[in-house]
N, C-alpha and C. Protein backbone atom coordinates (compact mmCIF):
# COMPACT_ATOMS: atom_id res chain seq x y z
N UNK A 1 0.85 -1.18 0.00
CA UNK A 1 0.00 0.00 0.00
C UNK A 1 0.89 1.24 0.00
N UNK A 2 0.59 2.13 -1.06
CA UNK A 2 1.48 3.53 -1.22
C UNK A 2 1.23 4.22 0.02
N UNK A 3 2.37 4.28 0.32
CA UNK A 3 1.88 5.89 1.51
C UNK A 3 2.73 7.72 0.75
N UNK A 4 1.63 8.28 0.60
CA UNK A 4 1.87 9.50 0.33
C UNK A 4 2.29 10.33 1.06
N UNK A 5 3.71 11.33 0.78
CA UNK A 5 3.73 12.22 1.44
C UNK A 5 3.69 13.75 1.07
N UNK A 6 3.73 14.43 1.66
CA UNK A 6 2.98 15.89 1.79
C UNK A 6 4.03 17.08 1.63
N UNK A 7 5.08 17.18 1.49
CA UNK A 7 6.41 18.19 1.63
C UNK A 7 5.37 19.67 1.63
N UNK A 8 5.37 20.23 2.50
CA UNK A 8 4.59 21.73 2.13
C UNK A 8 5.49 22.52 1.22
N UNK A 9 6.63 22.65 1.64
CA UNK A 9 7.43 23.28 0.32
C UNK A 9 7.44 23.52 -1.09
N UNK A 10 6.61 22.08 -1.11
CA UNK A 10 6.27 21.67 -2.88
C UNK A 10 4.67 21.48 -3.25
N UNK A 11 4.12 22.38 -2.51
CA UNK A 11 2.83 21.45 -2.70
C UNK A 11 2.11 22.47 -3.41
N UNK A 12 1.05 22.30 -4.27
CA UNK A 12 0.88 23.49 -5.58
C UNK A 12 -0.44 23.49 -4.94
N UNK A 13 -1.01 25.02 -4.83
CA UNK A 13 -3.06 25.22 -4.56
C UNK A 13 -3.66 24.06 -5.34
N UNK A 14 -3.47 24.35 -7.14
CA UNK A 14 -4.13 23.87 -7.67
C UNK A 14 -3.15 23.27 -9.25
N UNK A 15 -3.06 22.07 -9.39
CA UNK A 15 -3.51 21.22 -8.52
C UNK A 15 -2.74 20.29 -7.30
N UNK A 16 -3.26 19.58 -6.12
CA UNK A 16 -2.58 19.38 -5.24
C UNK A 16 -1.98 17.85 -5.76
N UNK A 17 -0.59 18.03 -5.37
CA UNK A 17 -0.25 16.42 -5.79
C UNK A 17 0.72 16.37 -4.48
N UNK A 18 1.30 14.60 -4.25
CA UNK A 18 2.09 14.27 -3.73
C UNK A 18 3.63 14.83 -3.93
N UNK A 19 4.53 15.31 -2.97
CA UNK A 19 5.44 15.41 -3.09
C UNK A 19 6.78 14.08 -3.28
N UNK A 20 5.92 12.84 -2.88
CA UNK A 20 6.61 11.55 -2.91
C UNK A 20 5.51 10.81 -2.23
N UNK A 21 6.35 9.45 -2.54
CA UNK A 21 5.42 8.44 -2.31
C UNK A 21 6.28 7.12 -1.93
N UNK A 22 6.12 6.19 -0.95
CA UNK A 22 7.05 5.52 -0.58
C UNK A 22 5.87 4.15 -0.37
N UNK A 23 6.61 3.05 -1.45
CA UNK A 23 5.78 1.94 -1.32
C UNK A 23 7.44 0.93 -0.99
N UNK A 24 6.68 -0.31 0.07
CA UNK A 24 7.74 -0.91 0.83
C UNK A 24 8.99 -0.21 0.82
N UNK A 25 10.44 -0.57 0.38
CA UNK A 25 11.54 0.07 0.96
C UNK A 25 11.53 1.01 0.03
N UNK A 26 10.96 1.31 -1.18
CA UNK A 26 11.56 2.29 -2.07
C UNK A 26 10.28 3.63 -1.55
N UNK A 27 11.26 5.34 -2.05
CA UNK A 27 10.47 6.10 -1.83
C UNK A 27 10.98 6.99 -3.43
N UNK A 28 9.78 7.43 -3.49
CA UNK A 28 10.16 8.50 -4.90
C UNK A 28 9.59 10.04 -4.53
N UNK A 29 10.77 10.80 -4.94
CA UNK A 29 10.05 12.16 -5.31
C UNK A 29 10.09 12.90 -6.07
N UNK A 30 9.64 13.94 -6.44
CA UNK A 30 10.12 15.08 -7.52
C UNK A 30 9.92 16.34 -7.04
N UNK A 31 11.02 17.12 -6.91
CA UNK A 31 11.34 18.15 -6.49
C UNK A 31 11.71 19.30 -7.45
N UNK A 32 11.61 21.05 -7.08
CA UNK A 32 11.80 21.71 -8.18
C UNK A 32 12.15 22.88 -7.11
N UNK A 33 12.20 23.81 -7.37
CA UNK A 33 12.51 25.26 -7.15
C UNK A 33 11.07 26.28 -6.78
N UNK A 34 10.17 25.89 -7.48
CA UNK A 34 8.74 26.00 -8.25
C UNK A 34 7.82 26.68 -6.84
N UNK A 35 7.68 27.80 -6.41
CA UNK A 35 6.93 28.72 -5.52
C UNK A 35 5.14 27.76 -5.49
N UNK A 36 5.31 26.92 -4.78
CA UNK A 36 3.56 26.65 -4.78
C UNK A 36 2.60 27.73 -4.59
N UNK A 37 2.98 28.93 -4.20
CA UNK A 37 2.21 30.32 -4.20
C UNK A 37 1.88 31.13 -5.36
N UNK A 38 3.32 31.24 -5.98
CA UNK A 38 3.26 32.08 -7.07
C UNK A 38 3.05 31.10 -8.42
N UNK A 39 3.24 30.64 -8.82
CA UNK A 39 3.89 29.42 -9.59
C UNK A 39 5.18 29.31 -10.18
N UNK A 40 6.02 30.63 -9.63
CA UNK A 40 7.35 30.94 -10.50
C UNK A 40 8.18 30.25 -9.70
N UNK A 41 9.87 30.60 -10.17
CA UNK A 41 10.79 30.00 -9.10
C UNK A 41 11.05 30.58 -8.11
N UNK A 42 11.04 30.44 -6.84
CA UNK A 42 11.22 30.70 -5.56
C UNK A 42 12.26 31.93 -5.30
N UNK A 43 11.82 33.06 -5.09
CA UNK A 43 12.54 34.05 -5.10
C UNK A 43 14.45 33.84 -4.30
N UNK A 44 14.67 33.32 -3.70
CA UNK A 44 15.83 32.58 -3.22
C UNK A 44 16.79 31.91 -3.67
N UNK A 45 16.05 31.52 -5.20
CA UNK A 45 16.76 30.52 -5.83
C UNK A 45 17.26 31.52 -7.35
N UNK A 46 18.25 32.21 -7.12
CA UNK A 46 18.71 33.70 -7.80
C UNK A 46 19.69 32.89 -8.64
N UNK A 47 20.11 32.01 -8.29
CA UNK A 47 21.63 31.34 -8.70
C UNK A 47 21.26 29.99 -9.29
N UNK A 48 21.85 29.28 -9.97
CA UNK A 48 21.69 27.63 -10.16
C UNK A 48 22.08 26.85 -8.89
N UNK A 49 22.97 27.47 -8.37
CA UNK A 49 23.58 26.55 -6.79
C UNK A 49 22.56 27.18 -5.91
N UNK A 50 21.65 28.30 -5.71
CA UNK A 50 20.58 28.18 -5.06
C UNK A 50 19.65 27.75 -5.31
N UNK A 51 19.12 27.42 -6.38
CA UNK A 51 18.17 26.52 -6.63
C UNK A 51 18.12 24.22 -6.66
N UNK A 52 19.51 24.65 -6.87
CA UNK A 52 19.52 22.97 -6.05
C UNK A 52 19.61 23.44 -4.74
N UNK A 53 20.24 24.23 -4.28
CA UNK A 53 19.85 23.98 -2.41
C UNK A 53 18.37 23.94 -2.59
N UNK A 54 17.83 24.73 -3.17
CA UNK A 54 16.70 24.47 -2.65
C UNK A 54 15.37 22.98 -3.10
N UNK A 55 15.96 22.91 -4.37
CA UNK A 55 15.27 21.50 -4.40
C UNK A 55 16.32 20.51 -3.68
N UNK A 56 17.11 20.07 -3.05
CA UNK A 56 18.05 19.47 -2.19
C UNK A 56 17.05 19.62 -0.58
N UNK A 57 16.36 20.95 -0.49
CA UNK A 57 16.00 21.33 1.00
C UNK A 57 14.71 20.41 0.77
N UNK A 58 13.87 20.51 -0.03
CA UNK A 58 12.37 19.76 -0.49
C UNK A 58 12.69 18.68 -0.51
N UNK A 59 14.23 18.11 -1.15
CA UNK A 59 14.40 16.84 -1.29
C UNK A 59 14.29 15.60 0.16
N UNK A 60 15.05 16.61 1.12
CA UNK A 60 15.45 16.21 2.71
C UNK A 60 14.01 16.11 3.62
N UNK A 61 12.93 17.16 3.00
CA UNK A 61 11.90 17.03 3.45
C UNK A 61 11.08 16.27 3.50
N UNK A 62 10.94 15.17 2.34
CA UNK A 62 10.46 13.93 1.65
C UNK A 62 11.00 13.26 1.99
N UNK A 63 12.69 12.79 2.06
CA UNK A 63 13.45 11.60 2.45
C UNK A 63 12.73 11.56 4.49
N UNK A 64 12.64 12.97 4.62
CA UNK A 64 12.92 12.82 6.60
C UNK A 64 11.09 12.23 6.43
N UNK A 65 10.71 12.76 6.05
CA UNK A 65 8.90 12.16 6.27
C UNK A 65 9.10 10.60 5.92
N UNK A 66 9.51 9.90 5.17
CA UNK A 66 9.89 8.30 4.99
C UNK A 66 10.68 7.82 5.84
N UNK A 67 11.35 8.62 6.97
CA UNK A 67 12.30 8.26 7.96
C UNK A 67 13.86 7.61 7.06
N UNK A 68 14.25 8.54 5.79
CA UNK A 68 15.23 8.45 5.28
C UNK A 68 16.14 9.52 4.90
N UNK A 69 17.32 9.49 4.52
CA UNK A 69 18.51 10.77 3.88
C UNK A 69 18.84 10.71 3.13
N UNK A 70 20.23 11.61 2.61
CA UNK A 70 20.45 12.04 1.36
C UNK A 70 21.23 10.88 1.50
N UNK A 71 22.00 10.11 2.16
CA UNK A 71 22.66 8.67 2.21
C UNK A 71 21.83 7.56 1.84
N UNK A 72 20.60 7.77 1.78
CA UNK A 72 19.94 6.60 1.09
C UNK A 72 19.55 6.69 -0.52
N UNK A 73 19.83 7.73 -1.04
CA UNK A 73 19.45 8.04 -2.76
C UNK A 73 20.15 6.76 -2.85
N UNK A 74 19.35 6.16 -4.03
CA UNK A 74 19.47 5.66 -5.44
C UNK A 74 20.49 6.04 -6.88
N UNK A 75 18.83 7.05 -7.06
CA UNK A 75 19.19 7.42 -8.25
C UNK A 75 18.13 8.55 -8.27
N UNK A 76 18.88 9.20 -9.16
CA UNK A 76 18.22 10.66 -9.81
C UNK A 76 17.68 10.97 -11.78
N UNK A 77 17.08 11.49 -11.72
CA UNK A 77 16.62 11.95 -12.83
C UNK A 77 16.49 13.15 -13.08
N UNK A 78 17.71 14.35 -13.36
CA UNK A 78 17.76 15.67 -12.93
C UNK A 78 17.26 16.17 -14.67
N UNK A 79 17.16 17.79 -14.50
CA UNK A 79 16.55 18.09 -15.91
C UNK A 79 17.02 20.04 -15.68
N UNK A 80 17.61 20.25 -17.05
CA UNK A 80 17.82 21.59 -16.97
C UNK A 80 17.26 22.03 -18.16
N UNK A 81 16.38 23.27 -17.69
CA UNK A 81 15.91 23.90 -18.66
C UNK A 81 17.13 25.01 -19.99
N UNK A 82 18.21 24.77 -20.20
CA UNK A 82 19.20 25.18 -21.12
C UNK A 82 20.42 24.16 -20.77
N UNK A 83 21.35 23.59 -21.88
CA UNK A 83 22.26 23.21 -21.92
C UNK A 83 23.57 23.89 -21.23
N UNK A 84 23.45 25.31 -21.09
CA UNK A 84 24.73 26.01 -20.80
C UNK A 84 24.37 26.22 -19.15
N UNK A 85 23.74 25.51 -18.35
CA UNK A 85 23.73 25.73 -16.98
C UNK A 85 23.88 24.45 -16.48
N UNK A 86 24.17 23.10 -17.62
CA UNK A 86 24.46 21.90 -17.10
C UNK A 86 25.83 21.43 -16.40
N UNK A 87 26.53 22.58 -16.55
CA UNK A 87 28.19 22.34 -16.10
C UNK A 87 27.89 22.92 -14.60
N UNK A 88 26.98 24.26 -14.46
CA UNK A 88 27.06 24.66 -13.15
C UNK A 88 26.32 23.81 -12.15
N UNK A 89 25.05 23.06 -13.00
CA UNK A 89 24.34 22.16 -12.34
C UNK A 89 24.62 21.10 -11.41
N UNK A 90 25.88 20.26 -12.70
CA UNK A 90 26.68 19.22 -11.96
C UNK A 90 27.32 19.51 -11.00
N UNK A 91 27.85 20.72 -10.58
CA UNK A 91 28.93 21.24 -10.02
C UNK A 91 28.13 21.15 -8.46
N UNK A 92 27.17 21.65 -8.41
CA UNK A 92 26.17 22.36 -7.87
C UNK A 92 25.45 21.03 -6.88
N UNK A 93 25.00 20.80 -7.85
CA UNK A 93 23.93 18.53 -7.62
C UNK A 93 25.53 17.97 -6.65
N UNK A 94 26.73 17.78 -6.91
CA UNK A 94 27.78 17.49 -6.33
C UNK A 94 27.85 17.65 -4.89
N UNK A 95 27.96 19.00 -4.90
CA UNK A 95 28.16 19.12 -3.51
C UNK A 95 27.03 19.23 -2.69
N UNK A 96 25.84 18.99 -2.65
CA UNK A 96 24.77 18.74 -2.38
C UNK A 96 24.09 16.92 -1.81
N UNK A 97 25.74 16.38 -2.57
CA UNK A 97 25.36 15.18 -2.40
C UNK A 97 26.42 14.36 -1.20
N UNK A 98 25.98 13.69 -0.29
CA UNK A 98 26.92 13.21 0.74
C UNK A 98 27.95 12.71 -0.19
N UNK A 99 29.34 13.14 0.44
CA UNK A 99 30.67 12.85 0.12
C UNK A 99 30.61 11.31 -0.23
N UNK A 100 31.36 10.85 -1.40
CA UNK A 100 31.36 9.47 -1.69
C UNK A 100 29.82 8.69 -2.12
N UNK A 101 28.77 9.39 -2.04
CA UNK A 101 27.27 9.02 -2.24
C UNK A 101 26.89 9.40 -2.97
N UNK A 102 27.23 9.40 -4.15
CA UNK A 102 26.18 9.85 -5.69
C UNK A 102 25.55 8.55 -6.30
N UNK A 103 24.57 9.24 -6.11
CA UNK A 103 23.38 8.24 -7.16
C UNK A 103 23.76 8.52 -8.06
N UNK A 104 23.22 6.95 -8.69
CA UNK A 104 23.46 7.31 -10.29
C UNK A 104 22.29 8.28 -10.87
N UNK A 105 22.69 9.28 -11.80
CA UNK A 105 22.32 10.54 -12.26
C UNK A 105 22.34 10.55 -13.88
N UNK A 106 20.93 10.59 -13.82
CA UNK A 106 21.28 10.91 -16.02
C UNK A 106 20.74 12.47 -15.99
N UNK A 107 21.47 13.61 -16.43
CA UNK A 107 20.54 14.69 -17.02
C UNK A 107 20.04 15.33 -17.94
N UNK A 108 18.84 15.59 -17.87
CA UNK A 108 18.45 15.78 -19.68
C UNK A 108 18.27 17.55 -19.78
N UNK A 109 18.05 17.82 -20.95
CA UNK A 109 17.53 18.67 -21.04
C UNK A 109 15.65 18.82 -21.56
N UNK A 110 15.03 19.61 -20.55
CA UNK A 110 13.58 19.69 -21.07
C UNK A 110 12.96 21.38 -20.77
N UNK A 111 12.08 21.79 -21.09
CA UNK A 111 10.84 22.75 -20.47
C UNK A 111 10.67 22.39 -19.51
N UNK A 112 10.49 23.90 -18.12
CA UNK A 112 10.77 23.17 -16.58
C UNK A 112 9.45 24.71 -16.45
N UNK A 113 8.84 24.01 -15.51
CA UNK A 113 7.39 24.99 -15.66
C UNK A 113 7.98 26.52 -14.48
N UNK A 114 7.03 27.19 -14.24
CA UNK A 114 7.48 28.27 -13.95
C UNK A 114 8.85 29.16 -13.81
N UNK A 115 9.72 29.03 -15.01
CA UNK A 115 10.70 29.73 -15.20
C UNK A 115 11.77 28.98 -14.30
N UNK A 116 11.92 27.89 -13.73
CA UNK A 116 12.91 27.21 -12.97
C UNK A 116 13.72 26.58 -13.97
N UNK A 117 14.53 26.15 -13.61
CA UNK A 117 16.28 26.32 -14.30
C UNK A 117 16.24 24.83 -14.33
N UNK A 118 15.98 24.42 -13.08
CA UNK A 118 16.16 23.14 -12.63
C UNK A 118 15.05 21.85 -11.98
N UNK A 119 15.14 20.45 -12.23
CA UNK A 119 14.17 19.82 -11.51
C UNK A 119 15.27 18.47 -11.02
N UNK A 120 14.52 17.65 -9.87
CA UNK A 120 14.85 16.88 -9.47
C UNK A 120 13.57 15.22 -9.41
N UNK A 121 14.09 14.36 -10.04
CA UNK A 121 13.25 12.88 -10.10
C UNK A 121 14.50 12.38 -9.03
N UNK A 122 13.82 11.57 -7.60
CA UNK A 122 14.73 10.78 -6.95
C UNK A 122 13.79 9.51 -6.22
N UNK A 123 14.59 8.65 -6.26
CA UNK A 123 14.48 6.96 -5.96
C UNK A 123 15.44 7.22 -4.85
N UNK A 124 14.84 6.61 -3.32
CA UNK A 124 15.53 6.39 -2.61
C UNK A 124 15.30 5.15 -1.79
N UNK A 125 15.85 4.28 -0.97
CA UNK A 125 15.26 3.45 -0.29
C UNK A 125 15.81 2.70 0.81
N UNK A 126 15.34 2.34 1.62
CA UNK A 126 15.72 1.90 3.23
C UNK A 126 16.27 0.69 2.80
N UNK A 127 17.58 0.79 3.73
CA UNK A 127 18.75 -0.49 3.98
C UNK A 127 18.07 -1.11 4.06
């Protein structure tokens, strides 16, 4: 049985969806930058390395509600809205990630909705 969770950080008026969802050991989420108020990117997130902190902060929020961390990722499915912010991205997704603990990571390029730079797809799951 899925159990849904709720990240307020990420959670849009309309429409409302799950921020993740954790069935037996695996948990998934998708994370963004993305103002559930405004619909734009989060005034904070000025920089590409502030905007993974901040989908990194949504990310921690989802792993801690499953009673998990950034030591339990998987894998990622990251996405930048331009090719020429994928060098700062990696740079960025890096140190964001526990020392020696990178999931495996493919990143694409796509359309990322309210003017955000950046998104995050993550698989994580309990020892």
């Amino acid at each position: 049985m899925p159990t849904f969770i709720s990240a307020e950080s990420q959670n849009e008026t309309h429409p409302r969806r799950a921020s993740g969802v954790t069935v037996g050991d695996f948990t998934f989420a998708g994370v963004s930058a993305l103002d559930p108020v405004t619909g734009r990117r989060a005034a904070s997130a000025v920089t590409i390395r502030d905007e993974i902190r901040h989908c990194f902060a949504s990310l921690d929020e989802v792993l801690r509600q499953a009673g998990l961390t950034r030591s339990d990722l998987l894998k990622t499915t990251c996405w930048v809205s331009d090719d020429a912010y994928r060098t700062e991205f990696i740079e960025a997704y890096l140190a964001e990630c526990v020392p020696g603990v990178y999931p495996a990571r493919v990143t694409l390029r796509a359309g990322i909705p309210g003017d955000c730079r950046v998104a995050i797809e993550a698989v994580a799951a309990r020892s």
